[in-house]
Protein backbone atom coordinates (compact mmCIF):
# COMPACT_ATOMS: atom_id res chain seq x y z
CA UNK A 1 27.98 -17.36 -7.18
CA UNK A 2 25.08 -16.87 -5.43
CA UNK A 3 22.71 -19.36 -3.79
CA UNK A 4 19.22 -19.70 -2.47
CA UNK A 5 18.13 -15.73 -4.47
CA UNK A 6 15.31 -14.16 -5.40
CA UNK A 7 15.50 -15.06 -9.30
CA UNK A 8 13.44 -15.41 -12.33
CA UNK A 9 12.46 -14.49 -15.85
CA UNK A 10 9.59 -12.65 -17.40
CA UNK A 11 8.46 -14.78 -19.86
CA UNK A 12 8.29 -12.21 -22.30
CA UNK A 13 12.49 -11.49 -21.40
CA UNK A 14 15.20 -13.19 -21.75
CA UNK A 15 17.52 -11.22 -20.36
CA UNK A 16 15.60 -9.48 -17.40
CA UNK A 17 17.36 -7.48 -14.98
CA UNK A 18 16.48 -9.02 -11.64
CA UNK A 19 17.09 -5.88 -9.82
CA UNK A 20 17.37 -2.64 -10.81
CA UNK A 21 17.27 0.81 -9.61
CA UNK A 22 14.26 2.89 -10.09
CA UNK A 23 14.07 5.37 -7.72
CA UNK A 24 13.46 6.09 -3.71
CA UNK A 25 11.27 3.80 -1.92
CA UNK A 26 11.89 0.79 -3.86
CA UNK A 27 14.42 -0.36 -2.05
CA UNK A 28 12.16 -1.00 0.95
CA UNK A 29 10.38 -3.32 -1.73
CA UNK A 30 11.34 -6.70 -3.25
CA UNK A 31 10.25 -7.71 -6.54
CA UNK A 32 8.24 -11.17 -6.38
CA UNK A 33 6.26 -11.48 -9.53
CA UNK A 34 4.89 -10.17 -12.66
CA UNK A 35 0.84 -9.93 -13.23
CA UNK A 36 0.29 -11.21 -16.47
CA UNK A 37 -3.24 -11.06 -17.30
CA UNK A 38 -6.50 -11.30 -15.26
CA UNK A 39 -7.58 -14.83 -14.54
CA UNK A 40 -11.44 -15.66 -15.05
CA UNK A 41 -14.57 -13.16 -13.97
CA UNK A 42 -13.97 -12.79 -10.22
CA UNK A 43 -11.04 -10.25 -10.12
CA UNK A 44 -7.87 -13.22 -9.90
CA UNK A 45 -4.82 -11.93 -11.47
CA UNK A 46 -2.32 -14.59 -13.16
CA UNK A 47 0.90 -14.14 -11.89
CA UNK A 48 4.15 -15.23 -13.43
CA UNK A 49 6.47 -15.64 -10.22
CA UNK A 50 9.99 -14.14 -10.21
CA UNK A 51 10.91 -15.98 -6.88
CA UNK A 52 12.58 -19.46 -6.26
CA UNK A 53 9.99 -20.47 -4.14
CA UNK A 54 6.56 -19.45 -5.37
CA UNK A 55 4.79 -20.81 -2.29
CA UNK A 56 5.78 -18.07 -0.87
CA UNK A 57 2.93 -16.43 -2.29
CA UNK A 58 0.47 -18.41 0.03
CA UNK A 59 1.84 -17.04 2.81
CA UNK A 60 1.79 -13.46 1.91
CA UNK A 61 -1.04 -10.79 3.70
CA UNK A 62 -0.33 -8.08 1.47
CA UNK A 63 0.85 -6.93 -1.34
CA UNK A 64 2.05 -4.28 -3.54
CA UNK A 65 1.21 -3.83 -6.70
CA UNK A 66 3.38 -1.06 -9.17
CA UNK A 67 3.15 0.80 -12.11
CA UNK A 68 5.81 3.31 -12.83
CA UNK A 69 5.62 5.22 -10.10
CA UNK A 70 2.60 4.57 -9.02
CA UNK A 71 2.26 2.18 -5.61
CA UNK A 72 -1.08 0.29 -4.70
CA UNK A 73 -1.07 -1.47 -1.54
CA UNK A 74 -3.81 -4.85 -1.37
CA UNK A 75 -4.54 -7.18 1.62
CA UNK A 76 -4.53 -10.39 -0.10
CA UNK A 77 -7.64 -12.47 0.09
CA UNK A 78 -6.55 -16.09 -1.81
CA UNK A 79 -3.19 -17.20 -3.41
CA UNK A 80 -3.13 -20.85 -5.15
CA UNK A 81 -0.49 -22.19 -6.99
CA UNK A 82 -1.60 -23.38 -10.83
CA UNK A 83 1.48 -24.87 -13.02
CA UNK A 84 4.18 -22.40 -12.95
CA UNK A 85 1.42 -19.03 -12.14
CA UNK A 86 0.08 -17.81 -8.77
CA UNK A 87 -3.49 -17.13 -9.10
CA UNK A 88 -4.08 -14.12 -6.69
CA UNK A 89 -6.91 -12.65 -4.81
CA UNK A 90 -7.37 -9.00 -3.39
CA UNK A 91 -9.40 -7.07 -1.87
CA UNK A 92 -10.77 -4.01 -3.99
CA UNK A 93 -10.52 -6.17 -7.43
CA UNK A 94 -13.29 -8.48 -7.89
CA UNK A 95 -14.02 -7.97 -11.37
CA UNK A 96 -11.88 -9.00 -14.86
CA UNK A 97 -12.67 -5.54 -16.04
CA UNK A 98 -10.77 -3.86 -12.32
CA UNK A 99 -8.06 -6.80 -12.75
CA UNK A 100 -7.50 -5.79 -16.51
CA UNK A 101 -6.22 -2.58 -15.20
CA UNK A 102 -3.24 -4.36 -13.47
CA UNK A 103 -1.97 -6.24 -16.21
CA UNK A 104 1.62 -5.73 -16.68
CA UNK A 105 2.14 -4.32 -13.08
CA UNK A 106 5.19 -5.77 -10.82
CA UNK A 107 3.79 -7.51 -7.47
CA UNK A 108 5.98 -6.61 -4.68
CA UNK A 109 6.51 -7.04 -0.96
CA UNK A 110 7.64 -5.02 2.03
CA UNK A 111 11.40 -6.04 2.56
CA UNK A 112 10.42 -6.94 6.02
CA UNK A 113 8.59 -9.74 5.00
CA UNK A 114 11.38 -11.43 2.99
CA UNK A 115 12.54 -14.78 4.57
CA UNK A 116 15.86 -14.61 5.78
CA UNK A 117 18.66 -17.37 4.17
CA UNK A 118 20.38 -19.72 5.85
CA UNK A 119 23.59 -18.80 3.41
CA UNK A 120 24.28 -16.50 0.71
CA UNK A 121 22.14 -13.57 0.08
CA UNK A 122 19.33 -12.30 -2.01
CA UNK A 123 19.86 -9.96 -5.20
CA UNK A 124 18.25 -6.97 -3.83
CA UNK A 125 20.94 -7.47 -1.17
CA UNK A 126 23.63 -6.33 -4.07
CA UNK A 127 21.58 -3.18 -5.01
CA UNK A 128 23.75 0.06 -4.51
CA UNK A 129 26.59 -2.10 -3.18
CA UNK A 130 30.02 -0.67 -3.64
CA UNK A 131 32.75 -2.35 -6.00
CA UNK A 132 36.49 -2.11 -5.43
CA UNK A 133 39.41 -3.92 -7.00
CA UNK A 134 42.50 -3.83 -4.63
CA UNK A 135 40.87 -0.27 -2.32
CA UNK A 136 40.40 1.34 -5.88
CA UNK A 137 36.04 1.98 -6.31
CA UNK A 138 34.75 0.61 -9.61
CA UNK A 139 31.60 2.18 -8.64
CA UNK A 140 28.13 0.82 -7.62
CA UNK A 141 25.64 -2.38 -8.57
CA UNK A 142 22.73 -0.78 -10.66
CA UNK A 143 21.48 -4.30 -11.94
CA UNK A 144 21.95 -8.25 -11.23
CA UNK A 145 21.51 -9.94 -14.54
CA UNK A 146 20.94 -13.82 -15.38
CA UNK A 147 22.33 -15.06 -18.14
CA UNK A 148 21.83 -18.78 -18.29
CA UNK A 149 25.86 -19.57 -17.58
CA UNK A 150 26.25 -17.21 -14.34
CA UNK A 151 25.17 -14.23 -13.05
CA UNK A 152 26.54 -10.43 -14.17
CA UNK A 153 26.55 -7.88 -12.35
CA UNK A 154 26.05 -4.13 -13.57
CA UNK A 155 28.44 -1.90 -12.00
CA UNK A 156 28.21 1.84 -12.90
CA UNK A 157 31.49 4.14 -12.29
CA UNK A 158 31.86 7.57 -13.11
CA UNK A 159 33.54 6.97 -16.60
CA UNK A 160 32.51 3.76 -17.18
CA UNK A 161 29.96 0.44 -17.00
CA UNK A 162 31.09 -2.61 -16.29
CA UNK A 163 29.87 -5.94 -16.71
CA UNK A 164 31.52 -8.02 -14.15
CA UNK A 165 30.79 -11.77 -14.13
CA UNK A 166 29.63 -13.75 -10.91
CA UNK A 167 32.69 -16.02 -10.54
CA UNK A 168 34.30 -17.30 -7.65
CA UNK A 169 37.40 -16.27 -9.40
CA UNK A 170 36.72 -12.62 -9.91
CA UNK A 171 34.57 -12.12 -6.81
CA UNK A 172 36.60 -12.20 -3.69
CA UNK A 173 34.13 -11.34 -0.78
CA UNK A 174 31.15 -9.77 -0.59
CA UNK A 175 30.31 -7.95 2.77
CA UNK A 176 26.15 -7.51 2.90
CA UNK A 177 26.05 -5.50 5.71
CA UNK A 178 29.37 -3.40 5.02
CA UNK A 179 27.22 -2.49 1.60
CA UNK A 180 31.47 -3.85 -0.09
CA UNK A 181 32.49 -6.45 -2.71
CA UNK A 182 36.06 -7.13 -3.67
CA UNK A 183 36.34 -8.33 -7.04
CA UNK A 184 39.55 -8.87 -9.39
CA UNK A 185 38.63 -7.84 -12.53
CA UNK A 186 40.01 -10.78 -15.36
CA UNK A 187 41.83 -9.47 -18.43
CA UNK A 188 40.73 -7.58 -20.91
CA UNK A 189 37.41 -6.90 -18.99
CA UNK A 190 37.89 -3.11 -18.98
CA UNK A 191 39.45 -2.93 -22.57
């Protein structure tokens, strides 16, 4: 299993993938939050926080906002926490009309800026990781997904996808820096 991660849901998801490949340059980039909607006149967006620890957010000096493809970087002016949302200020949106135009968009930061763990590892730690079983390559993590009872990982082979479970008992070691896990796949997984 994993401990201390970047997790969370979109409320809009059940399922989300918590990490996923999109393309180059994301990978320098770690997903924090979701904007969901602008938040009164002055340019605030409301974001829904896809971190375990959303004060995070009031520490942060920029961010990144994305669409698609498209990156926008923003110095960030104000971050306050309010219930389960981050209400964040930028500079270049100070209107709900120039905030409207980022609903929907992903807030990310540089990778740098991620707060290293005391134990375990994050989930964009997995992405692109190679799988074996016994020396043999299963193929590569594409997604981490949360399902409520533990975590599955997407693993994407040349012939086939796999939906391996986060178990002690089918994960042997995971190597972060080696870019390796060892599983042992349980019965009837691959039938």
């Amino acid at each position: 299993m994993i401990n201390n991660v970047e997790k969370g849901f979109c409320p809009s998801q059940r399922f989300k993938p918590i990490y996923n490949l999109k393309g180059a340059g994301i990978m320098d980039e770690v997903l924090i939050g979701e904007v969901l909607r602008p938040h009164g006149i002055s340019g605030e967006l409301r974001v829904y926080p896809l971190t375990n620890n959303a004060k995070r957010f009031l520490k942060l000096q920029e961010v990144i906002l994305r669409s698609g493809t498209t990156n926008q970087r923003f110095k960030v002016i104000e971050a306050r926490l309010q219930m389960e949302f981050v209400l964040l200020a930028v500079e270049g949106i100070a209107t709900a009309d120039q905030a409207e135009k980022y609903r929907g968009c992903e807030v990310r930061i540089d990778r740098s800026e991620v707060l290293p763990l005391k134990e375990g590892w994050y989930y964009f730690e997995l992405e692109g990781m190679q799988v074996y079983e016994e020396d043999v390559l299963l193929g590569t993590i594409s997604q981490v997904l949360e399902t409520g009872a533990n975590d599955v990982y997407i693993v994407k082979g040349v012939k086939e996808e796999l939906c391996i479970p986060a178990l002690k008992s089918v994960v042997k070691n995971v190597d972060v820096s080696g870019r390796r896990m060892d599983v042992i796949l349980p019965p009837g997984l691959r039938d």
